[in-house]
N, C-alpha and C. Protein backbone atom coordinates (compact mmCIF):
# COMPACT_ATOMS: atom_id res chain seq x y z
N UNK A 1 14.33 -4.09 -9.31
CA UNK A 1 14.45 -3.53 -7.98
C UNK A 1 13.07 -3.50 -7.31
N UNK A 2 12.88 -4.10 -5.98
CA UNK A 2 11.53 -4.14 -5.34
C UNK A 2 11.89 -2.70 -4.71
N UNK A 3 9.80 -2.17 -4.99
CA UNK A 3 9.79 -1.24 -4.96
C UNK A 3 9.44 -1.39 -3.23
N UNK A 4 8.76 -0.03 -2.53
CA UNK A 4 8.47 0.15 -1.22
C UNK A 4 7.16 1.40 -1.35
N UNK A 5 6.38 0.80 -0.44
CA UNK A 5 5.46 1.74 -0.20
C UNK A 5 5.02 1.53 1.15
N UNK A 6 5.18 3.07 1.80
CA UNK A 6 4.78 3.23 3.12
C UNK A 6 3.36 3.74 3.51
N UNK A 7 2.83 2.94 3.71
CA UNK A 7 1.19 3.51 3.80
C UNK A 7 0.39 3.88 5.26
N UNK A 8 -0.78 4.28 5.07
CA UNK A 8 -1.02 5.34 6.56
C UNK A 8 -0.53 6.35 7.14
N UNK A 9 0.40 7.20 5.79
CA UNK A 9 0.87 8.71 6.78
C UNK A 9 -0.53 9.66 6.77
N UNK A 10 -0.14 9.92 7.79
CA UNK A 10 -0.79 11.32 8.38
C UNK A 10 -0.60 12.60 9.13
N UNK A 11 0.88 12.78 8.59
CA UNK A 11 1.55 14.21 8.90
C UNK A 11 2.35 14.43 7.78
N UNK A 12 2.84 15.59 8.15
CA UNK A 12 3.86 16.20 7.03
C UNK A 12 5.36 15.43 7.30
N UNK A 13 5.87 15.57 8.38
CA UNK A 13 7.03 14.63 9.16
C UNK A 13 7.00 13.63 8.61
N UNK A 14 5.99 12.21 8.26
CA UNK A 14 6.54 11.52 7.68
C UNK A 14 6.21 11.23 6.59
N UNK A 15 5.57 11.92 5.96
CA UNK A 15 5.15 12.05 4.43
C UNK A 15 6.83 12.78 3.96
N UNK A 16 7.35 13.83 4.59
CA UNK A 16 8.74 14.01 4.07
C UNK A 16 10.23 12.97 4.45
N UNK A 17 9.40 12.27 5.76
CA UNK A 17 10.70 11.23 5.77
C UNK A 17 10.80 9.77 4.71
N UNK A 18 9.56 9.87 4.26
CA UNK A 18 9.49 8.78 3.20
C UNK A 18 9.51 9.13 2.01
N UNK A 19 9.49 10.05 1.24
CA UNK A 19 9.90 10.78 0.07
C UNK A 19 11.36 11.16 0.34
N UNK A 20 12.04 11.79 1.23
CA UNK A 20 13.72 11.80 1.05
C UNK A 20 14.42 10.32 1.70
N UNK A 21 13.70 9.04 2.02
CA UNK A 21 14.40 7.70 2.43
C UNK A 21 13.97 7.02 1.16
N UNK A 22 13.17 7.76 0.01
CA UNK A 22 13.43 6.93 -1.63
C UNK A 22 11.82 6.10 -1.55
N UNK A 23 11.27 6.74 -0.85
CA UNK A 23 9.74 5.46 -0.99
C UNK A 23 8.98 5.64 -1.92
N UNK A 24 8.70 4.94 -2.84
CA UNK A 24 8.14 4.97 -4.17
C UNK A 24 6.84 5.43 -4.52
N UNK A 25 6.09 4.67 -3.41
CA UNK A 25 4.72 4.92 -3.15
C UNK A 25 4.25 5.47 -1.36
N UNK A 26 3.78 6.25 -1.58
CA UNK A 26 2.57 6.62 -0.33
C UNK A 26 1.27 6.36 0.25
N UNK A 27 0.83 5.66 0.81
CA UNK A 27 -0.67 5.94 0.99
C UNK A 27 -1.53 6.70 2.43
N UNK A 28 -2.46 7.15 1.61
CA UNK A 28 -3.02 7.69 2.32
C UNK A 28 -4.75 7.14 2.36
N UNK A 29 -4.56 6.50 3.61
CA UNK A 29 -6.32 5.85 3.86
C UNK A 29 -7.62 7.08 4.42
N UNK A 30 -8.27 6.41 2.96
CA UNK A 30 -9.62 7.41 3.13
C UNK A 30 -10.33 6.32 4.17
N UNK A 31 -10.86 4.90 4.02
CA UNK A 31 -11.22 4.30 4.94
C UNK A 31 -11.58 4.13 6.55
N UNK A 32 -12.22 3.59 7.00
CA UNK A 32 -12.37 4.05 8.44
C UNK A 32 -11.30 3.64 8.93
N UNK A 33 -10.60 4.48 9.84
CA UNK A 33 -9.09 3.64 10.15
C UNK A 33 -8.52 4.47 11.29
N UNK A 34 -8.09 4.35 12.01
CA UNK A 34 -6.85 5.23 13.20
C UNK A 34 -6.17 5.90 12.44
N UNK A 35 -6.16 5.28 11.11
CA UNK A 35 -5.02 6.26 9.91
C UNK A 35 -5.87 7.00 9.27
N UNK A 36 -7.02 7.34 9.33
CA UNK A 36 -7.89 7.42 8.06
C UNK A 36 -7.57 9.32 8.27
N UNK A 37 -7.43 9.60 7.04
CA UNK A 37 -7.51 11.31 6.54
C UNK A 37 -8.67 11.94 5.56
N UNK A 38 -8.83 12.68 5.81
CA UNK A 38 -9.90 13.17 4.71
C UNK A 38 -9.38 13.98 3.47
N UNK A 39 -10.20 14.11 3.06
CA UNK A 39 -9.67 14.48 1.36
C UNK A 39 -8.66 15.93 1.34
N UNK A 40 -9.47 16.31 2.28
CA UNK A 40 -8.35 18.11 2.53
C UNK A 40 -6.83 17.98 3.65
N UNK A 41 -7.63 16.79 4.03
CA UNK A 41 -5.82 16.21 5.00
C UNK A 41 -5.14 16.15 3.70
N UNK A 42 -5.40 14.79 3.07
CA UNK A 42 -4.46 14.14 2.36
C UNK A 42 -4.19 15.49 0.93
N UNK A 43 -5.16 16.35 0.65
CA UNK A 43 -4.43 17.85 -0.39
C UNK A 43 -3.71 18.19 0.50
N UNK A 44 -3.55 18.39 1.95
CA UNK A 44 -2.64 19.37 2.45
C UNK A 44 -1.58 18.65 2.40
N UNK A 45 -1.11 17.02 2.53
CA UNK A 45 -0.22 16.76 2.99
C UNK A 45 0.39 16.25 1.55
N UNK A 46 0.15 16.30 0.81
CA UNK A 46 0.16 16.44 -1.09
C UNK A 46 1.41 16.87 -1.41
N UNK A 47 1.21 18.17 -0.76
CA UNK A 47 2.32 19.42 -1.43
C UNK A 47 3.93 18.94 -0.88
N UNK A 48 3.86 17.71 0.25
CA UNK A 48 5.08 17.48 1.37
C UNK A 48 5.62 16.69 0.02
N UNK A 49 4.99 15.81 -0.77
CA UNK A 49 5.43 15.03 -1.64
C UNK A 49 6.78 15.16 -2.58
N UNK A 50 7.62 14.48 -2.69
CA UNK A 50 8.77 15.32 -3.36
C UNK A 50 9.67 13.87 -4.29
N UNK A 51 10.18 14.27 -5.14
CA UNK A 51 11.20 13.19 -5.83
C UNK A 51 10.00 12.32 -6.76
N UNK A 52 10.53 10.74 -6.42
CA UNK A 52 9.69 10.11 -7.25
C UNK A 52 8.83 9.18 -7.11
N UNK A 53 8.03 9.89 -5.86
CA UNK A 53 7.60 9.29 -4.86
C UNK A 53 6.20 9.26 -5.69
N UNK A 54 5.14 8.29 -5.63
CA UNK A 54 3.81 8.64 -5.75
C UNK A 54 2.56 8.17 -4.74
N UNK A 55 1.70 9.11 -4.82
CA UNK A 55 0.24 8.76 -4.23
C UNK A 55 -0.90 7.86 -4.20
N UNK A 56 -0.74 7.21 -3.26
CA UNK A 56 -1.86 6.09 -3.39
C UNK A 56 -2.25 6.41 -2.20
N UNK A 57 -4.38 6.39 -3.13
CA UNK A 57 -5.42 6.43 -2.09
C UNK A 57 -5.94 5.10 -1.85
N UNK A 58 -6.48 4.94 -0.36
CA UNK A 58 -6.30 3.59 0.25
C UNK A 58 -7.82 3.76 0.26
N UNK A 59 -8.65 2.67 -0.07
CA UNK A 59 -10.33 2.49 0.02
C UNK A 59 -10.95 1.56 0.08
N UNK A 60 -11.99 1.41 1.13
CA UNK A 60 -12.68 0.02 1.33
C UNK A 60 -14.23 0.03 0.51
N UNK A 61 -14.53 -0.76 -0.31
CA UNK A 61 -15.67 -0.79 -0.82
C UNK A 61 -16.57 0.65 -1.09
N UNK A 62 -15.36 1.53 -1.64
CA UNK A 62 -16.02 2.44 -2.09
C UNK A 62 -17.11 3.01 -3.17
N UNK A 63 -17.44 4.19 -3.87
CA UNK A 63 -18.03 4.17 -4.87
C UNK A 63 -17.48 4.68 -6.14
N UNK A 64 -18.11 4.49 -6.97
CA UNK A 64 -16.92 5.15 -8.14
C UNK A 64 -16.66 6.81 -8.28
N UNK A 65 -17.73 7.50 -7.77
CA UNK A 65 -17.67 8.54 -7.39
C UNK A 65 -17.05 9.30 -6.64
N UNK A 66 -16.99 8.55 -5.68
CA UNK A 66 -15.69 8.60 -4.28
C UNK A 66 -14.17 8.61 -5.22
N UNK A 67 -13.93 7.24 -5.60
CA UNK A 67 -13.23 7.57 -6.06
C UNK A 67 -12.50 8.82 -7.00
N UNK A 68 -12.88 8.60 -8.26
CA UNK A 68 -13.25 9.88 -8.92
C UNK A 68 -12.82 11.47 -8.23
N UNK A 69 -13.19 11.25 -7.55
CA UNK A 69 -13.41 12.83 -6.59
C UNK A 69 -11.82 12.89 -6.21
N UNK A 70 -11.71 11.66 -5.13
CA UNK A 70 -10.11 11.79 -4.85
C UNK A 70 -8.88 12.18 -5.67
N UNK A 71 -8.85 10.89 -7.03
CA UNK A 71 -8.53 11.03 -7.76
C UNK A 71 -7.95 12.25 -8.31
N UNK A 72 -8.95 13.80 -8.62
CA UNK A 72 -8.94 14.56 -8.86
C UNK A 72 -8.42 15.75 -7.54
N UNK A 73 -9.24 15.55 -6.70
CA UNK A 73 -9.14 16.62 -5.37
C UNK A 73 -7.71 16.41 -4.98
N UNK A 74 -7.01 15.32 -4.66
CA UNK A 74 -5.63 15.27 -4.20
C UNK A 74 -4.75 16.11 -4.31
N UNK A 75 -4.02 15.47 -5.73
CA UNK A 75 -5.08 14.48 -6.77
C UNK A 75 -3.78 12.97 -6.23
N UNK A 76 -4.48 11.77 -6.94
CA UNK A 76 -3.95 10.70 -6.79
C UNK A 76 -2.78 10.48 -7.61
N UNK A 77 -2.01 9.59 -7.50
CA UNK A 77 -1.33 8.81 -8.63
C UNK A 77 -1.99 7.34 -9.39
N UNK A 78 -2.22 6.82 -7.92
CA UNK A 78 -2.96 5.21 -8.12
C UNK A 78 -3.96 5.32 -7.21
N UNK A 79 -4.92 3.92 -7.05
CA UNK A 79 -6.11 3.79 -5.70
C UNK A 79 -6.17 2.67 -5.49
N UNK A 80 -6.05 2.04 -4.72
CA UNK A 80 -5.97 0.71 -3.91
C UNK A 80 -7.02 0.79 -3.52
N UNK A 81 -7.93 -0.38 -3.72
CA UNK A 81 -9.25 -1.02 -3.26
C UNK A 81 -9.28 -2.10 -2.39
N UNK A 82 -9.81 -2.22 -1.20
CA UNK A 82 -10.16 -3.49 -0.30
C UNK A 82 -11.79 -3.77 -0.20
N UNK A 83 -11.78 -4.71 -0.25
CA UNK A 83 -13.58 -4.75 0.01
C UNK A 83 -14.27 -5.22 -1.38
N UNK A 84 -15.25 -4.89 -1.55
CA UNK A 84 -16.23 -5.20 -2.62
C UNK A 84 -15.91 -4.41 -3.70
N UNK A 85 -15.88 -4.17 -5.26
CA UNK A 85 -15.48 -3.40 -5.84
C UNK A 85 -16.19 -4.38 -7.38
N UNK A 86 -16.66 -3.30 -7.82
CA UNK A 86 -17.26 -3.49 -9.53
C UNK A 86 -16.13 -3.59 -10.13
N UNK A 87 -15.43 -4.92 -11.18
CA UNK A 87 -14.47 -4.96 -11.32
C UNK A 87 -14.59 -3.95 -13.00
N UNK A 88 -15.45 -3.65 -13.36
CA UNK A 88 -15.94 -2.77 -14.91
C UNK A 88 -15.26 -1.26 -13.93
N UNK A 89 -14.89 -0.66 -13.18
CA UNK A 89 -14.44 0.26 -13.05
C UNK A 89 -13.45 1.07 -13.20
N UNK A 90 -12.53 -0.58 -13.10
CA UNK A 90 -11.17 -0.30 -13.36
C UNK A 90 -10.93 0.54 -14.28
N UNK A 91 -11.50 0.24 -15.37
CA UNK A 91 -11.44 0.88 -16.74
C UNK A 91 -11.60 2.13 -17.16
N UNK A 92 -12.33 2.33 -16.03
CA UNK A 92 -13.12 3.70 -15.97
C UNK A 92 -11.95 4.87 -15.45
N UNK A 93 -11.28 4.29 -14.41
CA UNK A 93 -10.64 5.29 -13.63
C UNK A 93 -9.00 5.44 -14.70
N UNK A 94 -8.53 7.33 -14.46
CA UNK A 94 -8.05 7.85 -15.20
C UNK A 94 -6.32 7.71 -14.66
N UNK A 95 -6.37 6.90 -13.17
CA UNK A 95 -5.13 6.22 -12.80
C UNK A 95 -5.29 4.92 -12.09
N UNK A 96 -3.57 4.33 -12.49
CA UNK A 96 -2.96 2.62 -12.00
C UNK A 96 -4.17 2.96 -11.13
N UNK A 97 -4.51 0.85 -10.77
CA UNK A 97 -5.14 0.60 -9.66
C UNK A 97 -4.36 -0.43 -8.95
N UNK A 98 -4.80 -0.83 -8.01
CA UNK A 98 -4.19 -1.95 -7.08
C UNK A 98 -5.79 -2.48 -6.37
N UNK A 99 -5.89 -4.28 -6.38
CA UNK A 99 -6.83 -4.23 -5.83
C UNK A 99 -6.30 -5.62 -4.75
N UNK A 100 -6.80 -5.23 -3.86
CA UNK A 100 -6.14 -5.90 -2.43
C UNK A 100 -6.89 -7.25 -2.42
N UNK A 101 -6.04 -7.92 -1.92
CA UNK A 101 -6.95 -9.67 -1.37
C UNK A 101 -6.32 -9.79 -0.39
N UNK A 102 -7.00 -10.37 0.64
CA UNK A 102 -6.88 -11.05 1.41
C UNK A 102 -7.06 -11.91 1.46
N UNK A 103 -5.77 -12.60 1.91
CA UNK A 103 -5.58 -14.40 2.03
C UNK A 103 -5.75 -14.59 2.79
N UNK A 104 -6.45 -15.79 2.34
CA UNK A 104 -7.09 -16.56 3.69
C UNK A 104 -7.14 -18.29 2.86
N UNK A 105 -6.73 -19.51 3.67
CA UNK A 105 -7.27 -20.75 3.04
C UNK A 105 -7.48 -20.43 2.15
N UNK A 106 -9.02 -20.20 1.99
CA UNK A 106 -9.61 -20.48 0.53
C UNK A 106 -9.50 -19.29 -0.68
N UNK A 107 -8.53 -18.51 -0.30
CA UNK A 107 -8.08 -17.35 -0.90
C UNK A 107 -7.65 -18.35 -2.35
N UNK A 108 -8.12 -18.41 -3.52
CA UNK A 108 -7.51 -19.09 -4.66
C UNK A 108 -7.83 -18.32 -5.95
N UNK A 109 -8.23 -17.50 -6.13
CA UNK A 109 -8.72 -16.22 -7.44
C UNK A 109 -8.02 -15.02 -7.41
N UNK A 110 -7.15 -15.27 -8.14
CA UNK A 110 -6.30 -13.98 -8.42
C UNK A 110 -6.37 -13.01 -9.58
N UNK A 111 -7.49 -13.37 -9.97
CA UNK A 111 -8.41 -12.38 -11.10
C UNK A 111 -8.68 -11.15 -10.80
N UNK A 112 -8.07 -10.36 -11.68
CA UNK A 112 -8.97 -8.88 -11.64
C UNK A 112 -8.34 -7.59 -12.30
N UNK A 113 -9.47 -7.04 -13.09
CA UNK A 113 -8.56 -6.00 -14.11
C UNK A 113 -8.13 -4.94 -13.41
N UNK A 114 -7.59 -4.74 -12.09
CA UNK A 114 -6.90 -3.95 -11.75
C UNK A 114 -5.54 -4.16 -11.99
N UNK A 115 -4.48 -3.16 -12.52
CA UNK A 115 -3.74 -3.07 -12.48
C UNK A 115 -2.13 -3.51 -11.97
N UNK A 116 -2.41 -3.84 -10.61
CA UNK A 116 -1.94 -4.60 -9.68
C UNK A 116 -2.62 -5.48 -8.77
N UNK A 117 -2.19 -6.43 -8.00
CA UNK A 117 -2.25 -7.14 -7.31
C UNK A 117 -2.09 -6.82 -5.77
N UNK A 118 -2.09 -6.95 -4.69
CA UNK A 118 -1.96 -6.48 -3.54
C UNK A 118 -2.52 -7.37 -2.19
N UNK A 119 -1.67 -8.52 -1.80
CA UNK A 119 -1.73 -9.55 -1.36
C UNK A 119 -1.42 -9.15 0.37
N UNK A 120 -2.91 -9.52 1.17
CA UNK A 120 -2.48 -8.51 2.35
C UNK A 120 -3.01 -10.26 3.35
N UNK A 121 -3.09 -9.48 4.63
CA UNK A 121 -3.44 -10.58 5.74
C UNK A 121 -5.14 -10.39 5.79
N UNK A 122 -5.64 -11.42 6.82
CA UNK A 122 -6.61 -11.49 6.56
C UNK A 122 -7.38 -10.04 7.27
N UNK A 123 -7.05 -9.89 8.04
CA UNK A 123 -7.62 -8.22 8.54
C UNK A 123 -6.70 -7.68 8.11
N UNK A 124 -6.87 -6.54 7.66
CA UNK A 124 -5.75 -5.44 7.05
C UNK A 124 -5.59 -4.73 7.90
N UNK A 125 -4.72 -3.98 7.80
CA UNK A 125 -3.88 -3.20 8.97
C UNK A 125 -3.85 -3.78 10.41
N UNK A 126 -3.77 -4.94 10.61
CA UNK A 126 -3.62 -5.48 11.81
C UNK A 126 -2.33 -5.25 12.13
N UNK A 127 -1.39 -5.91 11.36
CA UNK A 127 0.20 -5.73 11.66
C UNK A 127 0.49 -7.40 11.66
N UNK A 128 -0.48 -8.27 11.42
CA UNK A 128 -0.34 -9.55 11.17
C UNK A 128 0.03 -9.78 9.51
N UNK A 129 1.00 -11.42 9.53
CA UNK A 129 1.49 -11.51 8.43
C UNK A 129 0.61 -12.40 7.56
N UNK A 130 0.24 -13.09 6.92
CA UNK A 130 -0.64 -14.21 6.14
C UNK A 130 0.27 -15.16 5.44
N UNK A 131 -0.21 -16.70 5.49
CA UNK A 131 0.89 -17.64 5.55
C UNK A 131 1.56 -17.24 4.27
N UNK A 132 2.54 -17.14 4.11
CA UNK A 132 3.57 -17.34 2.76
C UNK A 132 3.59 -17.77 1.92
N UNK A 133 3.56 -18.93 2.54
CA UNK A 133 3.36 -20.72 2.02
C UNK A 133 2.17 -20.74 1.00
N UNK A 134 1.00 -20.54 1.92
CA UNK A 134 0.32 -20.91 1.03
C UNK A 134 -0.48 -19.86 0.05
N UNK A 135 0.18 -18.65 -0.60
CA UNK A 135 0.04 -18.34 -1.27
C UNK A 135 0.36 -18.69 -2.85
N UNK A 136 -0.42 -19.20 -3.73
CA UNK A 136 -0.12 -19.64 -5.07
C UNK A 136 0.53 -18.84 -5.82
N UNK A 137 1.38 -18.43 -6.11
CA UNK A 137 2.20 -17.69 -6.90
C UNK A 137 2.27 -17.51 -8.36
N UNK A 138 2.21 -19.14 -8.34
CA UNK A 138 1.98 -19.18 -9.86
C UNK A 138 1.00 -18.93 -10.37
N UNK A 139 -0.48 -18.49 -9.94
CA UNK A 139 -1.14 -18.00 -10.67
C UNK A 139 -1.28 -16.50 -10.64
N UNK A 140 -0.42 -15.93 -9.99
CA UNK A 140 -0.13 -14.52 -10.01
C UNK A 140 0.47 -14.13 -11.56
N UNK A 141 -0.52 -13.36 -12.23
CA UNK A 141 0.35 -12.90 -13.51
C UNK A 141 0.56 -11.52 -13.74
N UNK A 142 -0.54 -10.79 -12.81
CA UNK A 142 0.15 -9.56 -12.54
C UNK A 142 0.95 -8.98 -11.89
N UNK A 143 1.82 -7.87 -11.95
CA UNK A 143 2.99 -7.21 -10.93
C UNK A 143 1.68 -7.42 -9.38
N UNK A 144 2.61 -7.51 -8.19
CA UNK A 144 2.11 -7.65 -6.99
C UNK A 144 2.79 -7.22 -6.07
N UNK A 145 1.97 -6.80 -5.28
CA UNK A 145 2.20 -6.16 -3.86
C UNK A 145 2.41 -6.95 -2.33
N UNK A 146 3.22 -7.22 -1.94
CA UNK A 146 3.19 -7.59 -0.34
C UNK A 146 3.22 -6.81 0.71
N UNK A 147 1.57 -7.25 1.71
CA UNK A 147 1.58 -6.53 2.15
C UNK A 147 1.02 -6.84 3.75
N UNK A 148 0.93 -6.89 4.85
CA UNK A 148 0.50 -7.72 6.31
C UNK A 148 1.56 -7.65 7.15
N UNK A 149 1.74 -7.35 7.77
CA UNK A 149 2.48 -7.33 8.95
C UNK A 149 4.02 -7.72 8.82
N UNK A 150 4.14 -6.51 7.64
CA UNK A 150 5.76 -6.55 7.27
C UNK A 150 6.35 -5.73 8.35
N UNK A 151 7.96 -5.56 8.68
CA UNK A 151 8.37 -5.30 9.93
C UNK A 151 9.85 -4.88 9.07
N UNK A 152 10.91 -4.05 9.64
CA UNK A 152 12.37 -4.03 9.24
C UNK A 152 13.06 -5.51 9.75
N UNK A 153 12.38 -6.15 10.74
CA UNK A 153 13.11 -7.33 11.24
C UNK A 153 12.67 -8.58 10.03
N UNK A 154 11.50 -8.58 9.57
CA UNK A 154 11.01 -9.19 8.43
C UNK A 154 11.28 -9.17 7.34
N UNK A 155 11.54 -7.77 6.71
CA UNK A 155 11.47 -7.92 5.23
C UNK A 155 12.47 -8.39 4.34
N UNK A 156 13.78 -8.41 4.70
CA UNK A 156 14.24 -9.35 4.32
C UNK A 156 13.93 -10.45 3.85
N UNK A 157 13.58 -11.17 4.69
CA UNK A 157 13.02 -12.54 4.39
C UNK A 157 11.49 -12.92 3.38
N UNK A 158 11.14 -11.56 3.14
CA UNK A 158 9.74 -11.26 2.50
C UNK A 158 10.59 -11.27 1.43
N UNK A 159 11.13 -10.18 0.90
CA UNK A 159 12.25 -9.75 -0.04
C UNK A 159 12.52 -11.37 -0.98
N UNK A 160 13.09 -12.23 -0.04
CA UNK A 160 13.68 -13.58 -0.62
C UNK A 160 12.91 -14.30 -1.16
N UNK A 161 11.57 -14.43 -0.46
CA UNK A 161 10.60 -15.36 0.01
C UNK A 161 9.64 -15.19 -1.98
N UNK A 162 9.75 -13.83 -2.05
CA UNK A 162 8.52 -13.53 -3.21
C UNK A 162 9.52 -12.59 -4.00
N UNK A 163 8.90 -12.63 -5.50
CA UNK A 163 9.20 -11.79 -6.37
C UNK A 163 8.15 -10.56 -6.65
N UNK A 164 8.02 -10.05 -5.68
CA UNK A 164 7.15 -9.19 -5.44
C UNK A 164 7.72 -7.87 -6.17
N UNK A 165 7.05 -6.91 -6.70
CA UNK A 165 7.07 -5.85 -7.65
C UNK A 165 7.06 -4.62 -6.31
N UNK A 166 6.14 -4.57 -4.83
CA UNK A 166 6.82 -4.03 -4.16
C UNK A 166 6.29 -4.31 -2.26
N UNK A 167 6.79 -3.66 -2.04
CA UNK A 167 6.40 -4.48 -0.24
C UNK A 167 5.55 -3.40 0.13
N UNK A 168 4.67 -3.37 0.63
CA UNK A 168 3.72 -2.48 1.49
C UNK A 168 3.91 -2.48 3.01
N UNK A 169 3.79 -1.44 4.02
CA UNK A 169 4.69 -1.31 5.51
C UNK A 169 3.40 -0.38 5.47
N UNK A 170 2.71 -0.41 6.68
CA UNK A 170 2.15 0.49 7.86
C UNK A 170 2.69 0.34 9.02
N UNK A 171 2.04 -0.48 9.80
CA UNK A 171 2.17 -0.64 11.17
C UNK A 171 3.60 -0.94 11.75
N UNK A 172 3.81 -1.93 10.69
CA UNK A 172 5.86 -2.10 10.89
C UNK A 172 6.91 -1.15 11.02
N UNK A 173 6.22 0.46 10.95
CA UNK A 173 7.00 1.18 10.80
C UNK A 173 6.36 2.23 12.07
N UNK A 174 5.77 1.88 12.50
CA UNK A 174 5.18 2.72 14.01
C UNK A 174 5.52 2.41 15.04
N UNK A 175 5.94 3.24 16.17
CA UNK A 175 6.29 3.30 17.38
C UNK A 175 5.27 3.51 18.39
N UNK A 176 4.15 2.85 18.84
CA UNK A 176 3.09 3.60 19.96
C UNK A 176 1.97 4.31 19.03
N UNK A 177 1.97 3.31 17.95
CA UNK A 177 0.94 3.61 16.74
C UNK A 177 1.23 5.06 16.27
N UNK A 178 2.38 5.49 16.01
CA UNK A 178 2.73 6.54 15.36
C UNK A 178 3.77 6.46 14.18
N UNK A 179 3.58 6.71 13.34
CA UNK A 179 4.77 6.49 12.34
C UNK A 179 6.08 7.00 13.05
N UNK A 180 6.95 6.09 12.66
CA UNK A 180 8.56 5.89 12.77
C UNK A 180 9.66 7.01 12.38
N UNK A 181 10.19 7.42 12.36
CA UNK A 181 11.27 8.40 10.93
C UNK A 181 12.34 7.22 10.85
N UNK A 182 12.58 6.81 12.06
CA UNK A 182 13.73 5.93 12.10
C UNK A 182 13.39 4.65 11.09
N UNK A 183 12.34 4.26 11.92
CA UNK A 183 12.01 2.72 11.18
C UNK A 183 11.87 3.11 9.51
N UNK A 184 11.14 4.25 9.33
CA UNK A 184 10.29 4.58 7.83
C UNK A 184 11.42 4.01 7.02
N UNK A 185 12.60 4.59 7.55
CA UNK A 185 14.28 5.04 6.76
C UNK A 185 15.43 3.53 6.72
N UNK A 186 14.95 2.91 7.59
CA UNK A 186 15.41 1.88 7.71
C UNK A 186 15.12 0.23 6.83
N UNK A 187 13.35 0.69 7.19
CA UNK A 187 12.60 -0.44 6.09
C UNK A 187 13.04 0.03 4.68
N UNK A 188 12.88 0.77 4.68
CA UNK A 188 13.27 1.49 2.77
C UNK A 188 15.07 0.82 2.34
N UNK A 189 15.66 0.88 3.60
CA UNK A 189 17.34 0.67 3.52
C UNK A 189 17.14 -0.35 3.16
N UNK A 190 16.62 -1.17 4.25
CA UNK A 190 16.96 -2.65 3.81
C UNK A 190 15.81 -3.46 2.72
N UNK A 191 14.87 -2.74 1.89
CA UNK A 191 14.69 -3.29 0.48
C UNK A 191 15.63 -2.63 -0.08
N UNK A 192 15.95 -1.54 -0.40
CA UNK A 192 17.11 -1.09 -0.83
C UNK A 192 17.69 -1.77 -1.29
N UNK A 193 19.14 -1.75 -0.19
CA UNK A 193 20.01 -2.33 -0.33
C UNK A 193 20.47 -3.67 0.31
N UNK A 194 19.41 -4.38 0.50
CA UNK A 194 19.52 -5.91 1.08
C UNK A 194 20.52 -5.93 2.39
N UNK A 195 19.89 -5.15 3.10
CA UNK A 195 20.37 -4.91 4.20
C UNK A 195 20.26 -6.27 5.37
């Protein structure tokens, strides 16, 4: 079953509409971002968490310390990395990781002891998709993430397209750059139940 993770909440509203529409994963971006929360946002909005939903902190070329801290202060489940990252860290940290690439052309190294995989567009959080096509698959050997400018009108066809372990949704699920309840509940339906 492909999983779903809705990333960039920043209220309680839809941190609870995506924990009762079955969303597996959460994120919450520490990063500089329109989404970005700080460490006492994302504890407050912690407690909204419910079922079997888990926490993922979102980070761009952070430090291991940073990390670390989150990790604990949240506290996390997993941490998704974009950017530059000491790949000896992985090891270090006391939860799952996910470490993001962006495809691009010469995108061809799918190495790295993180945990997961996490296959995004070439700017992240744009709401843009990254070609399909030419993503190599076959050298994907870890579980992986899809993630770029997925949409409820899209994922379907994402769904078909990859054997992806789970789909990642921000922007696809915002109305006037605000998270959705409708859309949140809808994208989740149709990985679901192949809507």
């Amino acid at each position: 079953m492909t999983k779903v993770k809705i990333c960039g909440l920043s209220t309680k509203e839809a941190v609870e509409a995506a924990c009762q529409a079955g969303a597996d994963y959460i994120g919450f971006v520490f990063a500089k971002s329109k989404r970005q929360v700080s460490l006492e946002q994302a504890r407050n909005l912690r407690q909204y968490v419910s079922g079997k939903t888990k926490v993922v902190g979102v980070f761009v070329s952070p430090s291991l310390a940073q990390l670390q801290e989150a990790i604990t202060e949240v506290p996390l489940d997993l941490v998704q990395i974009h950017g530059d990252v000491n790949e000896e860290w992985f090891a270090e940290l006391s939860v799952p990781s996910i470490r993001a690439i962006q495809v691009t052309k010469e995108s061809v190294t799918y190495t790295t002891k993180a945990d997961y995989i996490l296959f995004d567009a070439p700017v992240a959080g744009s709401g843009q998709t990254f070609d399909w096509e030419g993503l190599k698959k076959q050298h994907v050997t870890q579980p992986y993430f899809i993630a770029g400018g997925l949409t409820v009108e899209n994922v379907g066809s994402v769904k078909k397209h990859f054997s992806a372990y789970a789909l990642d949704v921000s922007s696809g699920v915002e109305t006037d750059g605000k998270k959705d309840i409708n859309k949140i509940k809808s994208f989740i339906e149709r990985v679901t139940y192949d809507l």
